[in-house]
PDB file of N, CA and C in Angstrom:
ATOM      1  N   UNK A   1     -54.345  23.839  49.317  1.00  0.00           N
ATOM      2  CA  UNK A   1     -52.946  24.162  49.162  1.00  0.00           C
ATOM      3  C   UNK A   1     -52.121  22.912  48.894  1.00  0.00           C
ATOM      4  N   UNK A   2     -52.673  22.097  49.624  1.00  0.00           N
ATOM      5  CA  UNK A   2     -51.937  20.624  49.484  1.00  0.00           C
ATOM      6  C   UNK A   2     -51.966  20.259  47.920  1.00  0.00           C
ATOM      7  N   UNK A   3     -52.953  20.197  47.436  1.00  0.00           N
ATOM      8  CA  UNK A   3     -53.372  20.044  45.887  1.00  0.00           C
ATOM      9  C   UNK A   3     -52.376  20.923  44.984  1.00  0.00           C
ATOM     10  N   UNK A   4     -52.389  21.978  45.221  1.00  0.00           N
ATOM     11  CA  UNK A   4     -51.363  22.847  44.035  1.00  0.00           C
ATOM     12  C   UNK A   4     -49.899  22.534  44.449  1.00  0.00           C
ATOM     13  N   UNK A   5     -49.501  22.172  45.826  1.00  0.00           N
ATOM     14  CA  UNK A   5     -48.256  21.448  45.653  1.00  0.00           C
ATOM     15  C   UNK A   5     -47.891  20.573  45.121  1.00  0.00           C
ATOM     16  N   UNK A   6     -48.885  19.403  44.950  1.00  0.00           N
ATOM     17  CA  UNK A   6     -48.608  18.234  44.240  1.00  0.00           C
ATOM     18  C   UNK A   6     -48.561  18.784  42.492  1.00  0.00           C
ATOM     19  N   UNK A   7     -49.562  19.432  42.718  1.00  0.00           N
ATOM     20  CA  UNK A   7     -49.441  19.962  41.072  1.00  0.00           C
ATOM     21  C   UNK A   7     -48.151  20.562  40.831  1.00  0.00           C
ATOM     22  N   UNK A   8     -47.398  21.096  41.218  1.00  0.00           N
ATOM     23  CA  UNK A   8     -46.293  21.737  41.190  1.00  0.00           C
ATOM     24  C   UNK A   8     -44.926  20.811  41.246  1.00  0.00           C
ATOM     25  N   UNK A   9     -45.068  19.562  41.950  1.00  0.00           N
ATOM     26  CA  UNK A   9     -43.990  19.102  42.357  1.00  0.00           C
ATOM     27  C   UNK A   9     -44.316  18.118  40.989  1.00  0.00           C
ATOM     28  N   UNK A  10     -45.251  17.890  40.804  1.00  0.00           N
ATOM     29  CA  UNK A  10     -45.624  16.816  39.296  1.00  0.00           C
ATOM     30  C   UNK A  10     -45.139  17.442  38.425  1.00  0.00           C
ATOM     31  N   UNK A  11     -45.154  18.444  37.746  1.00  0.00           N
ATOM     32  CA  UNK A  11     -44.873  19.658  37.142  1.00  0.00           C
ATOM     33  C   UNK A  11     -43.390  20.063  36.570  1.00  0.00           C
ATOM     34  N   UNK A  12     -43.129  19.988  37.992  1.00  0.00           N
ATOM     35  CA  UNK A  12     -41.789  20.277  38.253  1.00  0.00           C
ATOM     36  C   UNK A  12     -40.771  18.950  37.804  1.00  0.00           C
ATOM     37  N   UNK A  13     -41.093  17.690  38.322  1.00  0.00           N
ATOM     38  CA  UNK A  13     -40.607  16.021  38.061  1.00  0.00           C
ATOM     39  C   UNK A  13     -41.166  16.033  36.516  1.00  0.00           C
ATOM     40  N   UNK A  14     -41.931  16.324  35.590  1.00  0.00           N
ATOM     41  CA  UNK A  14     -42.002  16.307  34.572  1.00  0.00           C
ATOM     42  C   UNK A  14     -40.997  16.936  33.664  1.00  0.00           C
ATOM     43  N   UNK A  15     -41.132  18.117  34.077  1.00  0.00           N
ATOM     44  CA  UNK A  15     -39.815  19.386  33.352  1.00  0.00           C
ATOM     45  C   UNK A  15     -38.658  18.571  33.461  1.00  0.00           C
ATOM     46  N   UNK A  16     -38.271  17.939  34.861  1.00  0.00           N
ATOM     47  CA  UNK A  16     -36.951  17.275  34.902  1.00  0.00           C
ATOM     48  C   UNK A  16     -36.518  16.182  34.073  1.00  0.00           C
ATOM     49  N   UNK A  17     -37.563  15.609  34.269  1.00  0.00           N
ATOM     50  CA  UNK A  17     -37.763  14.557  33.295  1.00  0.00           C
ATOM     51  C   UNK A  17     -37.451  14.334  31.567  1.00  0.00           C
ATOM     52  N   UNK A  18     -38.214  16.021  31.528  1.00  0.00           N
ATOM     53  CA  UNK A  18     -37.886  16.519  29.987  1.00  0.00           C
ATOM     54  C   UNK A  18     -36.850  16.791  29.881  1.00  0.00           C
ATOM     55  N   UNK A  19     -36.019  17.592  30.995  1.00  0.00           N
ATOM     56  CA  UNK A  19     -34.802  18.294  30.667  1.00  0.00           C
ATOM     57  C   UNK A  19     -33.863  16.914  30.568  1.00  0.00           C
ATOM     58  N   UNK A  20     -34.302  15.834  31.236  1.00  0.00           N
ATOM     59  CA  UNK A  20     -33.091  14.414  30.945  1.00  0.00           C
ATOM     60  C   UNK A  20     -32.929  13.750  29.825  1.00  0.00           C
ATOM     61  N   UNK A  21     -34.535  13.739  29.261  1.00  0.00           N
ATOM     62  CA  UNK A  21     -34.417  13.047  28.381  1.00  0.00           C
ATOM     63  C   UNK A  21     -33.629  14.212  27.188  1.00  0.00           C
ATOM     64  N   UNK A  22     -33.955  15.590  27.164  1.00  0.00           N
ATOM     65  CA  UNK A  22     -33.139  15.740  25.938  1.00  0.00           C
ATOM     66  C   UNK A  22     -31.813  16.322  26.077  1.00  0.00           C
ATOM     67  N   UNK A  23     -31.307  16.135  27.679  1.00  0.00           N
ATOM     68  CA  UNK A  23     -29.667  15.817  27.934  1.00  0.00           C
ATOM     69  C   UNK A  23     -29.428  14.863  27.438  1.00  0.00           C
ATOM     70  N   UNK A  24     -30.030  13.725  27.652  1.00  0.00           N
ATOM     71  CA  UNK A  24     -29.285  12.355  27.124  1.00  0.00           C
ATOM     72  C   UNK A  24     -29.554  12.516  25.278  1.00  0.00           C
ATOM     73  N   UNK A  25     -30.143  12.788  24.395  1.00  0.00           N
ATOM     74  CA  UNK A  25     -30.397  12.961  23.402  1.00  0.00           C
ATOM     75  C   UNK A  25     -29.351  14.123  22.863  1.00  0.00           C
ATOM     76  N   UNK A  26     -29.559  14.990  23.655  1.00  0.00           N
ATOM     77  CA  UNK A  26     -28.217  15.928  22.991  1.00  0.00           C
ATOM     78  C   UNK A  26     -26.603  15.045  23.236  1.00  0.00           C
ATOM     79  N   UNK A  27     -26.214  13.990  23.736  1.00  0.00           N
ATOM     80  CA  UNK A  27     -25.063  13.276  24.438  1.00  0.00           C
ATOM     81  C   UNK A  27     -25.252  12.776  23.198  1.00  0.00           C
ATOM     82  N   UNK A  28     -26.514  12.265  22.656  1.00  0.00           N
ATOM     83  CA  UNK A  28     -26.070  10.683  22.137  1.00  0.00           C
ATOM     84  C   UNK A  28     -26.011  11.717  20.822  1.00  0.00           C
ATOM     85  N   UNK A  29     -26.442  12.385  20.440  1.00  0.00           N
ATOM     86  CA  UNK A  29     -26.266  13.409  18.771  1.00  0.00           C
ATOM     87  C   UNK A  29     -25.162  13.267  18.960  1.00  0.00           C
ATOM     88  N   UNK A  30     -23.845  14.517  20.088  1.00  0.00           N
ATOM     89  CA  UNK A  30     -22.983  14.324  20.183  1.00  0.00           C
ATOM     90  C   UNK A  30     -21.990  13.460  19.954  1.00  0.00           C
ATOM     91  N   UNK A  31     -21.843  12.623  20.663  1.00  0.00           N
ATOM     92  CA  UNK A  31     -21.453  11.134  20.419  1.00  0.00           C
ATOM     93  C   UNK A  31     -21.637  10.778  18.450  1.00  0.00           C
ATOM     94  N   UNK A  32     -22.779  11.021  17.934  1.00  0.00           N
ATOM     95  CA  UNK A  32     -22.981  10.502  16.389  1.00  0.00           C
ATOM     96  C   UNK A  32     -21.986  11.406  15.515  1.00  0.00           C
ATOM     97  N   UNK A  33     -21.768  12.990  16.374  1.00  0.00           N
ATOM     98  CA  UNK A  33     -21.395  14.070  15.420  1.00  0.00           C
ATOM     99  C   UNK A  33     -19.967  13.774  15.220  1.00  0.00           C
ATOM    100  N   UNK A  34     -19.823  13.064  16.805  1.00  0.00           N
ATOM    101  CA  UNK A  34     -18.272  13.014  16.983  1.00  0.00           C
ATOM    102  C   UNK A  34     -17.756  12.297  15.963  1.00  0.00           C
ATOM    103  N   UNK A  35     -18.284  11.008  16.356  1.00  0.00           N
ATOM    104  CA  UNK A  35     -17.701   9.350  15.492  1.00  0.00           C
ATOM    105  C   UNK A  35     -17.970   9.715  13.710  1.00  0.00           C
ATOM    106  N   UNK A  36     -19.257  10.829  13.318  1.00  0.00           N
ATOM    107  CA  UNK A  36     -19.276  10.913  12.053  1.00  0.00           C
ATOM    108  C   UNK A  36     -17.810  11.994  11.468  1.00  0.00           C
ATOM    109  N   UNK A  37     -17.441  13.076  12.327  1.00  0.00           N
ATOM    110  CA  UNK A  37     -16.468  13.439  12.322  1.00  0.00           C
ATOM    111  C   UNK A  37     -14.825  13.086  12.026  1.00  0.00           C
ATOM    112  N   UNK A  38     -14.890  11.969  12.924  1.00  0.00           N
ATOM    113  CA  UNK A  38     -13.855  10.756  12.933  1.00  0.00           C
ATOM    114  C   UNK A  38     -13.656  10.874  11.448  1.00  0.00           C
ATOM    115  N   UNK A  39     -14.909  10.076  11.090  1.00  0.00           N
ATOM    116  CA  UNK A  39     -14.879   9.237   9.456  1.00  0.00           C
ATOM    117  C   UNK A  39     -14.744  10.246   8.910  1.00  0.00           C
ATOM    118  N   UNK A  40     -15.341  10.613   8.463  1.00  0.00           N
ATOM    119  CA  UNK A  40     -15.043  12.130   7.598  1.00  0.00           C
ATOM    120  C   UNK A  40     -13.222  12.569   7.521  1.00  0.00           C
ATOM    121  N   UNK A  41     -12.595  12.965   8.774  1.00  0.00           N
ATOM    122  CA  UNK A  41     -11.225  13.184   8.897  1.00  0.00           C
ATOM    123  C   UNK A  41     -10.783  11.924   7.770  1.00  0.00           C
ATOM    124  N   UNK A  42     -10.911  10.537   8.871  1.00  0.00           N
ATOM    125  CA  UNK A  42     -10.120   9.359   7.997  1.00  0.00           C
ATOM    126  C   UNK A  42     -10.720   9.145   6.606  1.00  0.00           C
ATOM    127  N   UNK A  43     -11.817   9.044   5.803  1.00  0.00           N
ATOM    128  CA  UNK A  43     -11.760   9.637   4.608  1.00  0.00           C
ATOM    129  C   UNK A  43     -11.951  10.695   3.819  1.00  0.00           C
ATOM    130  N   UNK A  44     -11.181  12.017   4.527  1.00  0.00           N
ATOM    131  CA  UNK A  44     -10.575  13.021   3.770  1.00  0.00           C
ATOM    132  C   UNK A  44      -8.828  12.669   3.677  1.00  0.00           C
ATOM    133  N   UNK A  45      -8.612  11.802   4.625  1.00  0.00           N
ATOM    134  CA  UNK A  45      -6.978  11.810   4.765  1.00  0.00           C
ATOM    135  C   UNK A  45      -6.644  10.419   3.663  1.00  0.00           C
ATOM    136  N   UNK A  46      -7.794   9.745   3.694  1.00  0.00           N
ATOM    137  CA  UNK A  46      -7.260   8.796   2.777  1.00  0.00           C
ATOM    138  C   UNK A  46      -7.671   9.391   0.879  1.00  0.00           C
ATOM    139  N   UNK A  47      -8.083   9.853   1.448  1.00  0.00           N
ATOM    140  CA  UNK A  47      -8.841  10.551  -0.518  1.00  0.00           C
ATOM    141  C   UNK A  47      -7.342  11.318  -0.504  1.00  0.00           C
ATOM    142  N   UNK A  48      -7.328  12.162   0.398  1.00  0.00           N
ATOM    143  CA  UNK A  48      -5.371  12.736  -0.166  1.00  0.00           C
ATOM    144  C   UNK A  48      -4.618  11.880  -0.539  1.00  0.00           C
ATOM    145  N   UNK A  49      -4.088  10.837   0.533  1.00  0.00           N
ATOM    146  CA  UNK A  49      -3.568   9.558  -0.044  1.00  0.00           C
ATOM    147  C   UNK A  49      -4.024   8.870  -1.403  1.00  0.00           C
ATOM    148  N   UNK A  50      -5.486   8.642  -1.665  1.00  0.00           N
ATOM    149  CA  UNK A  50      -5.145   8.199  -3.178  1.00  0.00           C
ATOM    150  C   UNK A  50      -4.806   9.433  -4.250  1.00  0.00           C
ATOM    151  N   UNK A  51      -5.635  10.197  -4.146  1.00  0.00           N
ATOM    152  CA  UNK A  51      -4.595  11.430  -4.985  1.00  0.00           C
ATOM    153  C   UNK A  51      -3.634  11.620  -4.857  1.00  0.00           C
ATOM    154  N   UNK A  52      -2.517  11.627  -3.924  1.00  0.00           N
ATOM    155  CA  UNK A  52      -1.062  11.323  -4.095  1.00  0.00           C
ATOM    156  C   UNK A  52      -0.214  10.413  -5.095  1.00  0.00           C
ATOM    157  N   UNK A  53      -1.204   9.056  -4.455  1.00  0.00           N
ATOM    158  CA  UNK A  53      -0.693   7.503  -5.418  1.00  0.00           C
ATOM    159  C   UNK A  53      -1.296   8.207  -6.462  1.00  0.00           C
ATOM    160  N   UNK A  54      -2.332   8.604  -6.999  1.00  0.00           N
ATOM    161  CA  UNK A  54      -2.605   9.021  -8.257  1.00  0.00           C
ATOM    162  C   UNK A  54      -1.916   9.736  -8.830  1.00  0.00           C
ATOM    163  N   UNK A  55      -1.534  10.687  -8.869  1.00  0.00           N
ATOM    164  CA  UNK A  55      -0.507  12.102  -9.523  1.00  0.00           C
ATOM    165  C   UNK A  55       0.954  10.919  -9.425  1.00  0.00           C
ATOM    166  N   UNK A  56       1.392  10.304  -8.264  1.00  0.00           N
ATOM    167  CA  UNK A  56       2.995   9.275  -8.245  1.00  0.00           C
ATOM    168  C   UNK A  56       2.541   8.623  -9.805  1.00  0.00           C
ATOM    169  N   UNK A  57       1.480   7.952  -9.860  1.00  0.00           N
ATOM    170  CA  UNK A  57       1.447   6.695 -10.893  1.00  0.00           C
ATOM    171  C   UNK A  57       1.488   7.616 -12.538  1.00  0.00           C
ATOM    172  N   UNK A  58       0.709   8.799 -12.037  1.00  0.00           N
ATOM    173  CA  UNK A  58       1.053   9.545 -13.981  1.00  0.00           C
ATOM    174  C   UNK A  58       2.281  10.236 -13.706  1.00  0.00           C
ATOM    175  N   UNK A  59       2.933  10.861 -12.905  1.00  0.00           N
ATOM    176  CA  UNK A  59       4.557  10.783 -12.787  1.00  0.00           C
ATOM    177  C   UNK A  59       5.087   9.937 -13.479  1.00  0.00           C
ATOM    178  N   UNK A  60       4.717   9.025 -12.647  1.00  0.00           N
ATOM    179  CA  UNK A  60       5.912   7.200 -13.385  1.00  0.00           C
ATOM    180  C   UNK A  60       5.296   6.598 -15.030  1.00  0.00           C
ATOM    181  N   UNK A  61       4.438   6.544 -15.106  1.00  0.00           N
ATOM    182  CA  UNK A  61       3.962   6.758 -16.327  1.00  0.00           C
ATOM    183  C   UNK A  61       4.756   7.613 -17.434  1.00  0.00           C
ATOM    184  N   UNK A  62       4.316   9.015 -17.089  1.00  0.00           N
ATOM    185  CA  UNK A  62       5.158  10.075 -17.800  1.00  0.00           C
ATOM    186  C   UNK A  62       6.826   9.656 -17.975  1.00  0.00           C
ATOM    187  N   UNK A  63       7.232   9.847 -16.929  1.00  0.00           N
ATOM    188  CA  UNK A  63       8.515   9.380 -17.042  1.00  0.00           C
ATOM    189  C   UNK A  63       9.132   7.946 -17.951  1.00  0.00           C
ATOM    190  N   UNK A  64       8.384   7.029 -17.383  1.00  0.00           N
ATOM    191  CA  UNK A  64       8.449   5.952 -18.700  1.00  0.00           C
ATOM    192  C   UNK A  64       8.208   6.388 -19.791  1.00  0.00           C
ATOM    193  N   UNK A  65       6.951   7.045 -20.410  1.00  0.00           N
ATOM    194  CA  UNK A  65       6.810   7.572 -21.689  1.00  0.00           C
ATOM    195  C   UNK A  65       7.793   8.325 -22.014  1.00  0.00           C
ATOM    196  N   UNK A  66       8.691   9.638 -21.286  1.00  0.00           N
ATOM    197  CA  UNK A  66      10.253   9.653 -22.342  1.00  0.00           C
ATOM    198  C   UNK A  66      11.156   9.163 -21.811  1.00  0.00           C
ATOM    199  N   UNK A  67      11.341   7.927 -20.895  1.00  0.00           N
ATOM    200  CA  UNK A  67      12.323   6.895 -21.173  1.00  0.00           C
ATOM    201  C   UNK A  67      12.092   6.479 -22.558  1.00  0.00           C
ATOM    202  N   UNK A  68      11.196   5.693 -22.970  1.00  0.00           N
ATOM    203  CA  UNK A  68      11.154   5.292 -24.358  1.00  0.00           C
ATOM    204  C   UNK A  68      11.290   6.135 -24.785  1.00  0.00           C
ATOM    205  N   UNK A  69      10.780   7.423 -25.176  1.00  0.00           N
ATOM    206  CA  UNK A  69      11.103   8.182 -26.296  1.00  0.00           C
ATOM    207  C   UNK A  69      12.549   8.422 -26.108  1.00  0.00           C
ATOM    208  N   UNK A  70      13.234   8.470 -24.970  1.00  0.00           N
ATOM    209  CA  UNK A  70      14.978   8.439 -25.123  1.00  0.00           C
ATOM    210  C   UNK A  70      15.413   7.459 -26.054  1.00  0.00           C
ATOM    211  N   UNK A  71      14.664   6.594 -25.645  1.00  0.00           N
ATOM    212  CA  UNK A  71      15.391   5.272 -25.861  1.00  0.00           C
ATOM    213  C   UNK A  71      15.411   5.502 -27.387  1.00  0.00           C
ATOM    214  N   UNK A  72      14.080   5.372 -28.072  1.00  0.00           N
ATOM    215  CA  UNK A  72      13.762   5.190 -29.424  1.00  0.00           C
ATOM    216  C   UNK A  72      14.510   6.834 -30.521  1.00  0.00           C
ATOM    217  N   UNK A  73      14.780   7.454 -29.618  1.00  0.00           N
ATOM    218  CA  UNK A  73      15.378   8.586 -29.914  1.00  0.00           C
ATOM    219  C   UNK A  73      17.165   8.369 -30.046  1.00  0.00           C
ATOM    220  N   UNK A  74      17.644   7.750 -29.203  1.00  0.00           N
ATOM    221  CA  UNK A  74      18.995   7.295 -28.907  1.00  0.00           C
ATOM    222  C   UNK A  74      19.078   6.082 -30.510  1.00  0.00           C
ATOM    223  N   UNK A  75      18.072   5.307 -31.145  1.00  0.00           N
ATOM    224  CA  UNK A  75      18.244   3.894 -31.510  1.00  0.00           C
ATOM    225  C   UNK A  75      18.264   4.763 -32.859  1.00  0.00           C
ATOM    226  N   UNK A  76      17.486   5.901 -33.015  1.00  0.00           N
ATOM    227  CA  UNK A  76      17.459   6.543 -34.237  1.00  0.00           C
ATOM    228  C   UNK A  76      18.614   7.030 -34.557  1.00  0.00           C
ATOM    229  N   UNK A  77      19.357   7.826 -33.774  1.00  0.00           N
ATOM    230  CA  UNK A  77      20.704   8.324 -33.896  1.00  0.00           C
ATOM    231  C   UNK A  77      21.562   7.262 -33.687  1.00  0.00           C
ATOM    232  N   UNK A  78      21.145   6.210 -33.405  1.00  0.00           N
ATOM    233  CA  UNK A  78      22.687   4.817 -33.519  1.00  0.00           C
ATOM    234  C   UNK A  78      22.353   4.076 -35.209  1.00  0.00           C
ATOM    235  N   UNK A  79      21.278   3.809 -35.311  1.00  0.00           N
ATOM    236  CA  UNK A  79      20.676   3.479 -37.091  1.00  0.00           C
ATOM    237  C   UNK A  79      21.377   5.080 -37.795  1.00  0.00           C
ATOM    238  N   UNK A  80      21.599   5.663 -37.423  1.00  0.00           N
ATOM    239  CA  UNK A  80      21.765   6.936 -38.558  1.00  0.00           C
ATOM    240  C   UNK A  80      23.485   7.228 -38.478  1.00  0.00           C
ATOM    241  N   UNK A  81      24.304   7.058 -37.302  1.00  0.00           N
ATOM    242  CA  UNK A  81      25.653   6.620 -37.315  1.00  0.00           C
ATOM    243  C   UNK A  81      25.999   5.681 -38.008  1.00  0.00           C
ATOM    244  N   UNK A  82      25.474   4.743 -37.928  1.00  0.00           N
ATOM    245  CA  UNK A  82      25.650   3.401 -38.105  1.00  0.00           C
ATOM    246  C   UNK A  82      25.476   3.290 -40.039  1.00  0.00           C
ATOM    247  N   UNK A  83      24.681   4.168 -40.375  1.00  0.00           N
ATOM    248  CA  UNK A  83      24.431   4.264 -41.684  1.00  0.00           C
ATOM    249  C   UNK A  83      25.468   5.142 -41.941  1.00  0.00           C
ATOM    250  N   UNK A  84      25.608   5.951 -41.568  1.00  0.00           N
ATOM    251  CA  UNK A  84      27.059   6.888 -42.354  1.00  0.00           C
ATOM    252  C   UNK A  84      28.476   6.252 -42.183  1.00  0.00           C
ATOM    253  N   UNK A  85      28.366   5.847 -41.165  1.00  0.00           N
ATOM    254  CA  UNK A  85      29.640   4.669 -41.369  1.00  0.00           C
ATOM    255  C   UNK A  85      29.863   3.778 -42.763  1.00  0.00           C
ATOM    256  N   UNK A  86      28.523   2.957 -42.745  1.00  0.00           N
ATOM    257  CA  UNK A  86      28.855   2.127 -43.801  1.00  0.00           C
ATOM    258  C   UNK A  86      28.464   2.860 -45.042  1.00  0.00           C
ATOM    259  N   UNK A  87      28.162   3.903 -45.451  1.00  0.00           N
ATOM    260  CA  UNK A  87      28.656   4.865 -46.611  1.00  0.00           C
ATOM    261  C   UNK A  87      29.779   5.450 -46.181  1.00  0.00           C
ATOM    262  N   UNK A  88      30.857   5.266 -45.737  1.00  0.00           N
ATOM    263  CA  UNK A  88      31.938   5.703 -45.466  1.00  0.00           C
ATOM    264  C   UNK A  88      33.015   4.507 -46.013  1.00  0.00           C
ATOM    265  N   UNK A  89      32.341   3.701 -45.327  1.00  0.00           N
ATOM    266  CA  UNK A  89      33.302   2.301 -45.395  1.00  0.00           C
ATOM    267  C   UNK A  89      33.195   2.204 -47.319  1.00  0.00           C
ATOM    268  N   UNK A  90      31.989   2.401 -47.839  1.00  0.00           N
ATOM    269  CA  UNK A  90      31.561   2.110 -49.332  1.00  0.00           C
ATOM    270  C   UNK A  90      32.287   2.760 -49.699  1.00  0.00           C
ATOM    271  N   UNK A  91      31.995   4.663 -49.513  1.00  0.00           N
ATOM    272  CA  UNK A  91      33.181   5.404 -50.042  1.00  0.00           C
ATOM    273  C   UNK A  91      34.810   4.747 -50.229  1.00  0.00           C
ATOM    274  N   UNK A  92      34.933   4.824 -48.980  1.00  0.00           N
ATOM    275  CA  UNK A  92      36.554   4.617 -48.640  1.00  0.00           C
ATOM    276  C   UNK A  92      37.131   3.176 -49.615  1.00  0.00           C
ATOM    277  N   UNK A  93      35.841   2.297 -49.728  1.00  0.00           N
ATOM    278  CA  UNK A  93      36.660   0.984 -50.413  1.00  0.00           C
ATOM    279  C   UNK A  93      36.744   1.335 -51.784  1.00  0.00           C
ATOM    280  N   UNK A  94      35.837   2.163 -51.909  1.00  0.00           N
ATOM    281  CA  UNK A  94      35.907   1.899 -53.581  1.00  0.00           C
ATOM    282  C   UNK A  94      36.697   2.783 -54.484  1.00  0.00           C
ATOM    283  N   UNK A  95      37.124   3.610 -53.454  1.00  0.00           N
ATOM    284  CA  UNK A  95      38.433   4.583 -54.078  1.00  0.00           C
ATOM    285  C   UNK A  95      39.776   4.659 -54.183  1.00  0.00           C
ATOM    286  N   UNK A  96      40.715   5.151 -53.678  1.00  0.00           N
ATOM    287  CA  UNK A  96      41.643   5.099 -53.606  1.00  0.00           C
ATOM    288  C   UNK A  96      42.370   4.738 -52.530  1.00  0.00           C
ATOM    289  N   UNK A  97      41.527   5.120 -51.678  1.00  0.00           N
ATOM    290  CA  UNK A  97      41.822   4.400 -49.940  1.00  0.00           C
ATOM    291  C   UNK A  97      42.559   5.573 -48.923  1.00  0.00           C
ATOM    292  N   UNK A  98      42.576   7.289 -49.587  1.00  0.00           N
ATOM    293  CA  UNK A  98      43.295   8.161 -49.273  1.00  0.00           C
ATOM    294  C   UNK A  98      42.201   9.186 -48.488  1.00  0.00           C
ATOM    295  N   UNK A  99      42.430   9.330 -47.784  1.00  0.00           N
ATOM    296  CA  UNK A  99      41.669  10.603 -47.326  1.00  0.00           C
ATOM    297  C   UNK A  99      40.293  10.253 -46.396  1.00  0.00           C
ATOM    298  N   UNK A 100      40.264   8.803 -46.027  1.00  0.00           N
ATOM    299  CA  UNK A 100      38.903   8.602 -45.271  1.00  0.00           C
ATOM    300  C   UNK A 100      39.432   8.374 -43.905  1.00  0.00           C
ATOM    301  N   UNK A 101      38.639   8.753 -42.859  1.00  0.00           N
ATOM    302  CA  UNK A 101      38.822   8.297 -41.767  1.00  0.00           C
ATOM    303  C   UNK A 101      38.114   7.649 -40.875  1.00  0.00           C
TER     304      UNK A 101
END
């Protein structure tokens, strides 16, 4: 009887043994799932952040592209005033000097 107790209590300190080691193994996964978690959050939050700055920078882009086209749009209609004037001024000198304004 003495014999199958020891067998039992060996048995038993083994199982425990097992059950620690893969408590501590399930802790330390834990622990990896956590901290990989972490990262994951902080680069999903920073990938938003550069897609933000990304879409801001072709915004500002865009927007510069029809600033200039204002601009070069505005310079066309000041060259095209600016030309009917001085066929105005041509008109007006070379006639009678009546009727231009």
């Amino acid at each position: 009887m003495r014999e199958n107790e020891r067998m039992v209590h060996k048995a038993f300190s083994q199982m425990k043994t097992k059950i620690d080691q893969v408590r501590g193994a399930l802790e330390r996964q834990t622990r990896v799932l956590e901290e990989t978690h972490q990262r994951l959050e902080s680069l999903a939050l920073r990938l938003t952040q550069m897609e933000e700055q990304g879409r801001l920078r072709d915004l500002e882009r865009l927007r510069a592209r029809e600033r200039e086209e204002a601009r070069k749009e505005d310079e066309r209609w000041i060259r095209e005033w600016e030309a009917c004037q001085a066929q105005k001024l041509v008109h007006c000198s070379g006639g009678d000097g009546g009727g231009c304004v």
